[in-house]
C-alpha atoms as a PDB file:
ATOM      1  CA  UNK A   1     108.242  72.259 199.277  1.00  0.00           C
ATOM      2  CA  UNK A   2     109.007  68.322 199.130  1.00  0.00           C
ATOM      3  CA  UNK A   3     108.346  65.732 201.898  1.00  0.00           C
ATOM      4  CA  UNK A   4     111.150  63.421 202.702  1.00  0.00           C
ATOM      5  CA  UNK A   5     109.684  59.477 202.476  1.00  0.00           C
ATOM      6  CA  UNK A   6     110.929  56.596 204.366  1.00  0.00           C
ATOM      7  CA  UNK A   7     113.483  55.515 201.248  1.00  0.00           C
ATOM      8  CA  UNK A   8     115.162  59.105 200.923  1.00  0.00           C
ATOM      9  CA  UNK A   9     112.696  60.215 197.525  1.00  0.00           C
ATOM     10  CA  UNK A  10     110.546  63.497 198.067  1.00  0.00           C
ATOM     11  CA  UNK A  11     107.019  63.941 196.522  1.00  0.00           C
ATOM     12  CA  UNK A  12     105.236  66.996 195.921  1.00  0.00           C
ATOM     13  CA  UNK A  13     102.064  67.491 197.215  1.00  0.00           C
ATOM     14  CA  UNK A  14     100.983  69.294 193.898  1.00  0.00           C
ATOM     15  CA  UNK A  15     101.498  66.445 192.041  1.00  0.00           C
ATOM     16  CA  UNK A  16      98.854  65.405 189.613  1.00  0.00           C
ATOM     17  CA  UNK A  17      96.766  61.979 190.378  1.00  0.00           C
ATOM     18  CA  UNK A  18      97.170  59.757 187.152  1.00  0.00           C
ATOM     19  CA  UNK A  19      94.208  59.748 185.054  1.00  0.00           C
ATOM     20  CA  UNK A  20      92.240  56.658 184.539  1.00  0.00           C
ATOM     21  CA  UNK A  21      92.537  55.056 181.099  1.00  0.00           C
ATOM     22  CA  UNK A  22      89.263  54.684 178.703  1.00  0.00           C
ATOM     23  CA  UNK A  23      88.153  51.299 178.612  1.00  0.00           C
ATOM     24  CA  UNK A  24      85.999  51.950 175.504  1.00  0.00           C
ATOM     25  CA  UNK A  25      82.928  50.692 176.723  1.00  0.00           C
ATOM     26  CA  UNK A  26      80.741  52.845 174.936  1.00  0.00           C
ATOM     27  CA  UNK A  27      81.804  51.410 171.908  1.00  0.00           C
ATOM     28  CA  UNK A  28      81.798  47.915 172.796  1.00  0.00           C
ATOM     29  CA  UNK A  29      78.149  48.787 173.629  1.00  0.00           C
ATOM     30  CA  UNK A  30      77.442  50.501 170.394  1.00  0.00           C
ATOM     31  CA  UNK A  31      78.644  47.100 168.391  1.00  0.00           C
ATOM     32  CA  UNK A  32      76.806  44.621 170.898  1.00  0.00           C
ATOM     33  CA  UNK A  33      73.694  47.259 169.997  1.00  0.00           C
ATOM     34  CA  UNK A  34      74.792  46.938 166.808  1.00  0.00           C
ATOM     35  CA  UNK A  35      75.275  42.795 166.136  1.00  0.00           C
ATOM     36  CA  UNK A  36      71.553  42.234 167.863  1.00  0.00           C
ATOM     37  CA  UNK A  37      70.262  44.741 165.109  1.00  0.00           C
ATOM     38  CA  UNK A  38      72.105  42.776 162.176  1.00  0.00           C
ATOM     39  CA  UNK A  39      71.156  39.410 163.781  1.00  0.00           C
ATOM     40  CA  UNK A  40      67.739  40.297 164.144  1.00  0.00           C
ATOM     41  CA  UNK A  41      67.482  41.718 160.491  1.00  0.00           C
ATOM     42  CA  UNK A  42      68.908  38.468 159.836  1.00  0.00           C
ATOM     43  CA  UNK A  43      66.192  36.382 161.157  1.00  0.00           C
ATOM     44  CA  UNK A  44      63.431  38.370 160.783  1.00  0.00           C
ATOM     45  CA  UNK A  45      62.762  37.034 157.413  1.00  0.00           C
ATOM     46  CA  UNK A  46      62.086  33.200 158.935  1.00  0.00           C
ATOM     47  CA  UNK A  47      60.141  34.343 162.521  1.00  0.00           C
ATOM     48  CA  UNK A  48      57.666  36.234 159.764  1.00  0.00           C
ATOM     49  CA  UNK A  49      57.396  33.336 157.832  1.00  0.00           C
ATOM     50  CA  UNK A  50      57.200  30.826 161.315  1.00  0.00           C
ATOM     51  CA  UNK A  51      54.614  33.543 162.526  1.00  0.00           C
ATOM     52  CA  UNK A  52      53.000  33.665 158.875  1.00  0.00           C
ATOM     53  CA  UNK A  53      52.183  29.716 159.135  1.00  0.00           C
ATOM     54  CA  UNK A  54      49.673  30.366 162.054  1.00  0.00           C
ATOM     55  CA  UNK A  55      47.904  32.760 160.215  1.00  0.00           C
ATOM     56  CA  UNK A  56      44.444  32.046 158.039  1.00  0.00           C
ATOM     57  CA  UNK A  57      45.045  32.885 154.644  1.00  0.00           C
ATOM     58  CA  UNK A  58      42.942  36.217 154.638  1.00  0.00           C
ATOM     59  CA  UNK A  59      45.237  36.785 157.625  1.00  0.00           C
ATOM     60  CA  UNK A  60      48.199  36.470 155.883  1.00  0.00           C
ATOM     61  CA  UNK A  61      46.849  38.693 152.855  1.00  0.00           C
ATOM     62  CA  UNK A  62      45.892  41.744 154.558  1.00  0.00           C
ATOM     63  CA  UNK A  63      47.838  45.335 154.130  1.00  0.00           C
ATOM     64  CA  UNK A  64      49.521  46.320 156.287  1.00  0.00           C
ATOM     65  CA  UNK A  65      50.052  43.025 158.274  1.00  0.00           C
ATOM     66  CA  UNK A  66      48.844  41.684 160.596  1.00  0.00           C
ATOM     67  CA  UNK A  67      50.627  41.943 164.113  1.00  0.00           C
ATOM     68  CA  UNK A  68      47.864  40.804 166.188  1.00  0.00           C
ATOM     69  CA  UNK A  69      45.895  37.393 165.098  1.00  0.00           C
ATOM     70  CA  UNK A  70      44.292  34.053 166.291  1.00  0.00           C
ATOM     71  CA  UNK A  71      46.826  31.378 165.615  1.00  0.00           C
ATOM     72  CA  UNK A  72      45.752  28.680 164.100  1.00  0.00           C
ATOM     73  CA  UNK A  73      47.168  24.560 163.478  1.00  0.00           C
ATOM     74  CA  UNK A  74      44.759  24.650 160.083  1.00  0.00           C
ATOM     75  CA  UNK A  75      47.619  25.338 157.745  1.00  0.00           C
ATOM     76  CA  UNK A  76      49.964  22.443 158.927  1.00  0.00           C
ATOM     77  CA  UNK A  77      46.808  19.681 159.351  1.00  0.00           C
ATOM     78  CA  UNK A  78      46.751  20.743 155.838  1.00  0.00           C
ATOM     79  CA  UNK A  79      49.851  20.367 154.758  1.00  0.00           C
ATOM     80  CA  UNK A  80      50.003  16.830 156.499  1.00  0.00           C
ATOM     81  CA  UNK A  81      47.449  15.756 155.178  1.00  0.00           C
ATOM     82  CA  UNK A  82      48.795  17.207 151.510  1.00  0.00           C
ATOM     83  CA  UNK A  83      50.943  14.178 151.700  1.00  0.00           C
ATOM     84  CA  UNK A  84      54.340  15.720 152.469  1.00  0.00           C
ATOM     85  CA  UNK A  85      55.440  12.563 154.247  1.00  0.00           C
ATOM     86  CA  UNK A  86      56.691  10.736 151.514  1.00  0.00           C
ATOM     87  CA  UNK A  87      58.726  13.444 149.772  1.00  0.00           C
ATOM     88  CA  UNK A  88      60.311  14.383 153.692  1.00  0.00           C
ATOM     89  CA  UNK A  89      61.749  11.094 153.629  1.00  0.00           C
ATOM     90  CA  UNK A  90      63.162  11.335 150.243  1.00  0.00           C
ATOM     91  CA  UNK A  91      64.890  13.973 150.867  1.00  0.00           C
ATOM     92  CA  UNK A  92      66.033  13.100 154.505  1.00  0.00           C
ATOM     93  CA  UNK A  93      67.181   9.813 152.493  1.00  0.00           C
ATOM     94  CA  UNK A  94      69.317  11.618 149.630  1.00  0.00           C
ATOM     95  CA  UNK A  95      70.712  14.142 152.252  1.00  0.00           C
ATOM     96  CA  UNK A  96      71.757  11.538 154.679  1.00  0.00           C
ATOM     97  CA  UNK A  97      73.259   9.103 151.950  1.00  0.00           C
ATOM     98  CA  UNK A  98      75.283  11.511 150.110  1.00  0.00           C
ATOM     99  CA  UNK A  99      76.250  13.456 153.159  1.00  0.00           C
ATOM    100  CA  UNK A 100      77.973   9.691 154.471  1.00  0.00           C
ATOM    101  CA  UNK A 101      79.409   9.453 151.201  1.00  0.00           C
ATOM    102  CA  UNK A 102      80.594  12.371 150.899  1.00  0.00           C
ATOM    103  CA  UNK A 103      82.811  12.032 154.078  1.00  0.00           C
ATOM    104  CA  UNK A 104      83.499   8.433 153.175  1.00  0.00           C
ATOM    105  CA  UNK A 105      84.900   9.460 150.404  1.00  0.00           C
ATOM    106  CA  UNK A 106      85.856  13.324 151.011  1.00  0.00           C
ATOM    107  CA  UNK A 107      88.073  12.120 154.227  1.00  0.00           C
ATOM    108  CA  UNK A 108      91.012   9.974 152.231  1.00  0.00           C
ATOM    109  CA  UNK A 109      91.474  12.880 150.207  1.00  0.00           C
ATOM    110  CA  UNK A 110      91.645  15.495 152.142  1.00  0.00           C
ATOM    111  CA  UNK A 111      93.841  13.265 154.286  1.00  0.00           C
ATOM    112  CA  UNK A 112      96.317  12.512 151.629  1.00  0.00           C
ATOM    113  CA  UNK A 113      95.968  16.449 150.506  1.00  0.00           C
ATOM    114  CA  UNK A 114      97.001  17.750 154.015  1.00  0.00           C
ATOM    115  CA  UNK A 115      99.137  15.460 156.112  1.00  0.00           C
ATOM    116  CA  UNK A 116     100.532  12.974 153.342  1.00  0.00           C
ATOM    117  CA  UNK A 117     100.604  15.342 149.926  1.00  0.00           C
ATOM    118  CA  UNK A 118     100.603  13.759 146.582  1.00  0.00           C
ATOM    119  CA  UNK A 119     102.487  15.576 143.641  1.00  0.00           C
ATOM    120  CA  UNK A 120     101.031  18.607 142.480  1.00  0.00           C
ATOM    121  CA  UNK A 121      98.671  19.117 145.458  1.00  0.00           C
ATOM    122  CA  UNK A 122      97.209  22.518 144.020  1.00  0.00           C
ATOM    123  CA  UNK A 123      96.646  20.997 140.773  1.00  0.00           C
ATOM    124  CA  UNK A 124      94.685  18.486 142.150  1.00  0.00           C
ATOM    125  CA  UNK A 125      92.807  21.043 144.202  1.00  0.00           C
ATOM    126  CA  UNK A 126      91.895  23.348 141.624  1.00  0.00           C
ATOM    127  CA  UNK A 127      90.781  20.643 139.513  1.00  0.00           C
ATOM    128  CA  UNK A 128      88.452  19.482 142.827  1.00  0.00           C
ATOM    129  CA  UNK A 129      86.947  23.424 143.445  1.00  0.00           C
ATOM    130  CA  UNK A 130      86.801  23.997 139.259  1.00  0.00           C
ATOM    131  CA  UNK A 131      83.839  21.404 139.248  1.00  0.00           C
ATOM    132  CA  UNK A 132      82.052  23.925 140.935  1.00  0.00           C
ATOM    133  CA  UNK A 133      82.960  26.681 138.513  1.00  0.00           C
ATOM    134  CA  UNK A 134      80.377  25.023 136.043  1.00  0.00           C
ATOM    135  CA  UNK A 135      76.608  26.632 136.295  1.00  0.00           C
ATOM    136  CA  UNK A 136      74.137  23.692 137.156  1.00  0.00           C
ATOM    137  CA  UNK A 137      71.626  24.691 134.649  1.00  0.00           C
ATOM    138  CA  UNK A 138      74.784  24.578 131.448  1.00  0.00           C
ATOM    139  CA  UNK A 139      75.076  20.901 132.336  1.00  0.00           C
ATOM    140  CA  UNK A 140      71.598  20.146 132.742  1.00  0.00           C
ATOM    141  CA  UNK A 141      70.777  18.581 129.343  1.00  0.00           C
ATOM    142  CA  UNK A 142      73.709  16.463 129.302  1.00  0.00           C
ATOM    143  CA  UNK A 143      73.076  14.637 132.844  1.00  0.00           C
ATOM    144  CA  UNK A 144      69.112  14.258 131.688  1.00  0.00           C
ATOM    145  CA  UNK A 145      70.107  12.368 128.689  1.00  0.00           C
ATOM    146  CA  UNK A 146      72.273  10.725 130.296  1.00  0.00           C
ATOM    147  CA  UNK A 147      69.997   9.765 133.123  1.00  0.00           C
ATOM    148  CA  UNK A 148      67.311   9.193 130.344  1.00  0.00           C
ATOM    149  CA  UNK A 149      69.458   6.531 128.504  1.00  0.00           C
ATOM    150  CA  UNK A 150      69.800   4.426 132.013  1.00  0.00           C
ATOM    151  CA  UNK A 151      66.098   4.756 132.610  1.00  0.00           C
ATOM    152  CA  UNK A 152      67.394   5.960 136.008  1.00  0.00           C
ATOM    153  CA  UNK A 153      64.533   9.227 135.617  1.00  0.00           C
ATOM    154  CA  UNK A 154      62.314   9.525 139.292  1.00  0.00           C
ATOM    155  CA  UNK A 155      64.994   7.501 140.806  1.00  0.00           C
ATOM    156  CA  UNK A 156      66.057   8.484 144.381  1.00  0.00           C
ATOM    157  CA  UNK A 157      69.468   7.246 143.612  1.00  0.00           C
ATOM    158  CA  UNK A 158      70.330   9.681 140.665  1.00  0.00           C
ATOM    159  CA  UNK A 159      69.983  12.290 143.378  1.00  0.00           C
ATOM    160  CA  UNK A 160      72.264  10.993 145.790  1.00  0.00           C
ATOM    161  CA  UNK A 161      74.758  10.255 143.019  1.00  0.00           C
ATOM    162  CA  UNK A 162      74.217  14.345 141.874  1.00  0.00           C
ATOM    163  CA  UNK A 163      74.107  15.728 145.494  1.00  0.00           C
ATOM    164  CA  UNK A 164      77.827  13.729 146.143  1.00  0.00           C
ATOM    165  CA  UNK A 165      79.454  15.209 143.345  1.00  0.00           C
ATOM    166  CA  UNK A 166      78.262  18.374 143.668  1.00  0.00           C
ATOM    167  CA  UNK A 167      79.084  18.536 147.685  1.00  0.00           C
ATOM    168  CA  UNK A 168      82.412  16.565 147.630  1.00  0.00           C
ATOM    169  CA  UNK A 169      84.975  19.368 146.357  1.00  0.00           C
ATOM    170  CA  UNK A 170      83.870  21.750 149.107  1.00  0.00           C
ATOM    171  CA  UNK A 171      84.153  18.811 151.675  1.00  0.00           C
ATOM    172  CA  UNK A 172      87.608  18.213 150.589  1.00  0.00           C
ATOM    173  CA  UNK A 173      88.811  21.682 150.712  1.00  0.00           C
ATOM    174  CA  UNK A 174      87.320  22.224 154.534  1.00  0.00           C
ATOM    175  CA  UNK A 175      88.407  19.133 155.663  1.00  0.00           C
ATOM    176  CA  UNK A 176      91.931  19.882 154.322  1.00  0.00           C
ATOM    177  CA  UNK A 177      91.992  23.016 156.181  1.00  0.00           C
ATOM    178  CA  UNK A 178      90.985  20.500 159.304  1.00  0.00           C
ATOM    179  CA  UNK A 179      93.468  18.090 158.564  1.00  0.00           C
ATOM    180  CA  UNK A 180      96.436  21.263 158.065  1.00  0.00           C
ATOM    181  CA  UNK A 181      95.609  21.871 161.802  1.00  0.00           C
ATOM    182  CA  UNK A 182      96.737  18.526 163.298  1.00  0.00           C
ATOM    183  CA  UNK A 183     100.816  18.249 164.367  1.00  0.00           C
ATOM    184  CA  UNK A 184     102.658  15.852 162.078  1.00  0.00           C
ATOM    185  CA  UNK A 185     104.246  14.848 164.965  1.00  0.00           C
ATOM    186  CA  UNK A 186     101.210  12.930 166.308  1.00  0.00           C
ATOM    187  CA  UNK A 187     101.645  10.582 163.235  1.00  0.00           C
ATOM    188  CA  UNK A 188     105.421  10.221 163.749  1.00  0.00           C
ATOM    189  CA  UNK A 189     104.772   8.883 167.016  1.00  0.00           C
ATOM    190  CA  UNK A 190     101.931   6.501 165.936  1.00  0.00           C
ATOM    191  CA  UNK A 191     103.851   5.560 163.286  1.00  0.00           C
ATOM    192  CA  UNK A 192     106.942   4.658 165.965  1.00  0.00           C
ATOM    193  CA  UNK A 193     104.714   2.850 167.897  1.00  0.00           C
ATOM    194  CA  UNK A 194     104.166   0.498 165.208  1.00  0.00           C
ATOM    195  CA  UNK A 195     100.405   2.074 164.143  1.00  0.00           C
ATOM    196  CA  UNK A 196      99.658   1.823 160.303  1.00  0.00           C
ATOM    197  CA  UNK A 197      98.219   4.588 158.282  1.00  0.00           C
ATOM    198  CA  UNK A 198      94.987   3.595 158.248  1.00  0.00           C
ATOM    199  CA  UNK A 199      95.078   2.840 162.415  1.00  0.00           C
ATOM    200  CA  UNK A 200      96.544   6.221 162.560  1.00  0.00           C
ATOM    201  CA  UNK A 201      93.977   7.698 160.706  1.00  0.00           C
ATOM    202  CA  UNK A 202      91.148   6.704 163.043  1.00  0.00           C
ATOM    203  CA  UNK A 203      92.661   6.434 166.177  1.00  0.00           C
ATOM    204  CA  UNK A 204      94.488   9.520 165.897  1.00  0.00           C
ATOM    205  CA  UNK A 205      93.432  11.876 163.157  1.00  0.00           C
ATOM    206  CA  UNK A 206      89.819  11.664 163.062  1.00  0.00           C
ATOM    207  CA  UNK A 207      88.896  12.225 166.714  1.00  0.00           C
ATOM    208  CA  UNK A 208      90.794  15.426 166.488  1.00  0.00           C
ATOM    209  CA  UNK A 209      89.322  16.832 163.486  1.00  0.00           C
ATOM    210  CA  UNK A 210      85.516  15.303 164.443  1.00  0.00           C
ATOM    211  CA  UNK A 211      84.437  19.077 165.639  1.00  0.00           C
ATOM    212  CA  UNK A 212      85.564  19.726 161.631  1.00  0.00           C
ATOM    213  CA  UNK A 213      84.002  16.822 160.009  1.00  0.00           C
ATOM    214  CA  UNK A 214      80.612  17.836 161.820  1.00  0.00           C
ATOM    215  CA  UNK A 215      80.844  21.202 160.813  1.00  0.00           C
ATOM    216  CA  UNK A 216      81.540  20.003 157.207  1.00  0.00           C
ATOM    217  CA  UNK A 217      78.545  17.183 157.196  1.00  0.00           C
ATOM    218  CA  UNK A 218      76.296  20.144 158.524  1.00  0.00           C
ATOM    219  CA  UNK A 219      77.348  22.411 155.565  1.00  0.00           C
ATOM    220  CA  UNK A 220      76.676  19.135 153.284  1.00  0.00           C
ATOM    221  CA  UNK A 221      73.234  18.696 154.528  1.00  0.00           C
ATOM    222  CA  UNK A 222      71.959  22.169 154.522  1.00  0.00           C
ATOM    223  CA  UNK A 223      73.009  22.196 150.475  1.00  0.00           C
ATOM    224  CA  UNK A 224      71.748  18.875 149.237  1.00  0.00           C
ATOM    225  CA  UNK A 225      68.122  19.500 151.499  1.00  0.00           C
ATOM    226  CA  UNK A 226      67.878  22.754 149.443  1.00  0.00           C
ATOM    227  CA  UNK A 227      68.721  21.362 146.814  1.00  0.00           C
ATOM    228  CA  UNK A 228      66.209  21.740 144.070  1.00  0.00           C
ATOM    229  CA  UNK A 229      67.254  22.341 140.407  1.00  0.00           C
ATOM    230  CA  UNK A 230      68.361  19.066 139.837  1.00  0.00           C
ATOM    231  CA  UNK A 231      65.325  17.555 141.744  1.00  0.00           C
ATOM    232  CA  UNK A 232      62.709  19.261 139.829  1.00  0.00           C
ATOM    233  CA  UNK A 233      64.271  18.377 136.368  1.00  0.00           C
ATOM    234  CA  UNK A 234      65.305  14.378 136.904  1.00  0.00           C
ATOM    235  CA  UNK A 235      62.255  13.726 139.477  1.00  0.00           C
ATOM    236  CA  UNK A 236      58.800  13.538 138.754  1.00  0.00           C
ATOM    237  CA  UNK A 237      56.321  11.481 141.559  1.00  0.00           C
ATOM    238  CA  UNK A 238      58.780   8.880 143.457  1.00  0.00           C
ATOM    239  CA  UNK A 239      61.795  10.378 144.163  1.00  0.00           C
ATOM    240  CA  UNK A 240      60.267  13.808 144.221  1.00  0.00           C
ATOM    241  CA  UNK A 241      62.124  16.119 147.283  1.00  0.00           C
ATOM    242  CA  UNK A 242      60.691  18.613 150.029  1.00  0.00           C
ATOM    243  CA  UNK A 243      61.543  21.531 147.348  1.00  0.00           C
ATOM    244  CA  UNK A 244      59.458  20.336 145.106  1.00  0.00           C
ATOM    245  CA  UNK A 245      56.831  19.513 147.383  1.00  0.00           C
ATOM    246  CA  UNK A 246      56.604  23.393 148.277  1.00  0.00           C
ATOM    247  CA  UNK A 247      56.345  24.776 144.229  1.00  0.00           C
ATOM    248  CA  UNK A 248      52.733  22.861 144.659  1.00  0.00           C
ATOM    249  CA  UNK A 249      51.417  25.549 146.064  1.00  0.00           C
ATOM    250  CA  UNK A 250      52.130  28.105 143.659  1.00  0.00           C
ATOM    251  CA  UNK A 251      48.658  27.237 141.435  1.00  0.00           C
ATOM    252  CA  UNK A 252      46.914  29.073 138.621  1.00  0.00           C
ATOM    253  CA  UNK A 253      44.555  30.220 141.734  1.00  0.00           C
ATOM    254  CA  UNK A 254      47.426  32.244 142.714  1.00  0.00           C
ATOM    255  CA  UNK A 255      49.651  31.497 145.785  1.00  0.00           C
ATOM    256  CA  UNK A 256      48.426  29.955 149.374  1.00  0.00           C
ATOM    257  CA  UNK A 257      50.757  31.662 151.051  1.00  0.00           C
ATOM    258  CA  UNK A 258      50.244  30.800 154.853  1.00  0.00           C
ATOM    259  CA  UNK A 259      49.876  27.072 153.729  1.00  0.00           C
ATOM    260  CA  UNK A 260      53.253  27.566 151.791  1.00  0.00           C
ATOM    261  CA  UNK A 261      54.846  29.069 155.092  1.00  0.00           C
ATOM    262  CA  UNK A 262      53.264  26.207 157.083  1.00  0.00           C
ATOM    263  CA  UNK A 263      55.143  24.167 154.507  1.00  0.00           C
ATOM    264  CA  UNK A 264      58.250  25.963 154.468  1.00  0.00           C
ATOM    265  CA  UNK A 265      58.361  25.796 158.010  1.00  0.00           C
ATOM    266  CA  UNK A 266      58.332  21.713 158.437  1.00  0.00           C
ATOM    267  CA  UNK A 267      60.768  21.733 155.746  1.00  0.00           C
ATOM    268  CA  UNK A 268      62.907  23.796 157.686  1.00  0.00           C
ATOM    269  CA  UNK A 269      62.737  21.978 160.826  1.00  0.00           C
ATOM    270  CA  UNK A 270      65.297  18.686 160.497  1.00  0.00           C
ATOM    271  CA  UNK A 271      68.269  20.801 159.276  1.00  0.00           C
ATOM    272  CA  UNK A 272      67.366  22.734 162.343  1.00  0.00           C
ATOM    273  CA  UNK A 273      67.016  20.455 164.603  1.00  0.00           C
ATOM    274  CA  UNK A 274      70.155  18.673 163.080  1.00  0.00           C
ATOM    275  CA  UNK A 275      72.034  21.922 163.724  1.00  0.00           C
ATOM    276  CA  UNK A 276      70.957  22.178 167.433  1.00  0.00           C
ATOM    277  CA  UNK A 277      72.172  18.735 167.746  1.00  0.00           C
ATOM    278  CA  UNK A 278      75.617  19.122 166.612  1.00  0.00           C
ATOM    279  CA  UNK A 279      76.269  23.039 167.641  1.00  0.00           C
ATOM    280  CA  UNK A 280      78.730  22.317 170.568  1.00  0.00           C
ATOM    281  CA  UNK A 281      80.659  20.473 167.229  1.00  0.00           C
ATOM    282  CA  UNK A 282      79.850  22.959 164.494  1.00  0.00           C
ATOM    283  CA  UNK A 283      81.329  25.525 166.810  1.00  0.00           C
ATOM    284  CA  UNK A 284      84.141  23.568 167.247  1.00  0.00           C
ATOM    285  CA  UNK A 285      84.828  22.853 163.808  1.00  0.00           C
ATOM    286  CA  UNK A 286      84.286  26.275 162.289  1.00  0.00           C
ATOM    287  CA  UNK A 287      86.756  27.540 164.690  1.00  0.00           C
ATOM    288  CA  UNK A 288      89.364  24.900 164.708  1.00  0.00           C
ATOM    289  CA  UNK A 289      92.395  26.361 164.257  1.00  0.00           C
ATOM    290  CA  UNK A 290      91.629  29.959 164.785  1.00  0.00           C
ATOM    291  CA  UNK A 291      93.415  30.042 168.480  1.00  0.00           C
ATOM    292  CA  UNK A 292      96.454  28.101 169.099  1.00  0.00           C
END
């Protein structure tokens, strides 16, 4: 039997309450689980090794490990006192150089790659990323002798010279994909309004694709601070880098390993803190142009 409503449509009383939808939240909680347990076996690696620097060295040595120890500042008053200043600031040196090179010189390119293409744009980017196709170790002899014949051996400079070339192709190509990202019609208007390329450029351009260009000196940094193949060939005592520094204490005596971890870890903290620093950017930048 129906009931008659207001608007003349019947109901039945029988009929069947609509059933809620699934919003799937037992998944989304099985991937969250799921990301922390990834992340986690992610970073485990460094909190044993931060954790490992506050151990004694018998500490560090015992099976199993040791969960449970007196912490200790023995291993980085050593490591001070080692003389790690002088190759921190080498490397903080080459890294910082090269990086501002790098974008000095990585920025014009990309530019003229993305918003004002030259002739055979892929060409010329496959010849940029093919320079990294090269293993480091097949052109090693060359760049010594090289190196050798300008007497520019132990020389902070040959570093910074290495550490552009080798970072600049990736810098172009992520700072392309930047540059793709801004509206062509931003430059037509400068352009109206009487702006040159080069005012366009860094009035227009460049604060738009900073959260990019942060996220690309970042990337820079972290590779020419680890850098150490070419530093422990062409270096010796003076232009010697923080990678270096830490194959001292692999000795004949066998390997301090809580002083090494004490060592790893102050090599590890400026590209840190240097990523702490720009992370509202480097977020930015790695996901410019994701959502438009």
């Amino acid at each position: 039997m129906t009931a008659a409503t207001a608007s003349g449509t019947t109901t039945s009383p029988n009929a069947a309450a609509p059933v809620p939808r699934r919003t799937g939240r037992g998944s989304g909680a099985l991937l969250t689980v799921l990301a922390w347990i990834v992340g986690i076996g992610f970073f485990f690696p460094v909190l044993w090794m931060v954790l490992t620097a506050f151990k004694t060295e018998a500490d560090a040595y015992t099976d199993p490990p040791t969960l449970f120890f007196a912490p200790t500042l023995d291993n980085f008053v050593e490591v001070f006192a080692g003389g790690v200043g002088p190759y921190l600031l080498n490397s903080l040196f080459a890294t910082v150089v090269s990086t501002l090179l790098v974008l000095l010189l990585g920025t014009p390119a990309a530019f003229a790659l993305s918003l004002r293409p030259v002739k055979k744009t892929q060409d010329v980017l496959f010849f940029f990323i093919s320079t990294k196709m090269l293993p480091v170790v097949a052109a090693i002899v060359p760049i010594y002798v090289v190196v050798n014949y300008m007497g520019a051996l132990d020389n902070i400079w040959t570093l910074i010279v290495l550490y552009t070339a080798m970072n600049l192709p990736i810098a172009v190509w992520m700072m392309r994909s930047f540059f793709l990202e801004v509206p062509r019609e931003l430059l037509e208007a400068a352009s109206m309004d009487g702006a040159s390329l080069g005012r366009s450029l860094r009035e227009v351009v460049l604060p738009i694709v900073s959260p990019g260009m942060a996220a690309t000196a970042l990337i820079c940094m972290i590779f020419s601070w680890n850098e150490f193949f070419f530093a422990v060939n062409l270096t010796a005592s003076r232009a010697a880098t923080v990678p270096v520094y830490l194959v001292g204490f692999i000795t004949s005596e066998g390997l301090y390993f809580a002083s090494l971890c004490a060592a790893a870890t102050v090599a590890a903290l400026p590209v840190v803190i240097a990523g702490w620093i720009a992370q509202n950017k480097l977020v930015q930048g790695l996901s410019f142009g994701a959502v438009k």
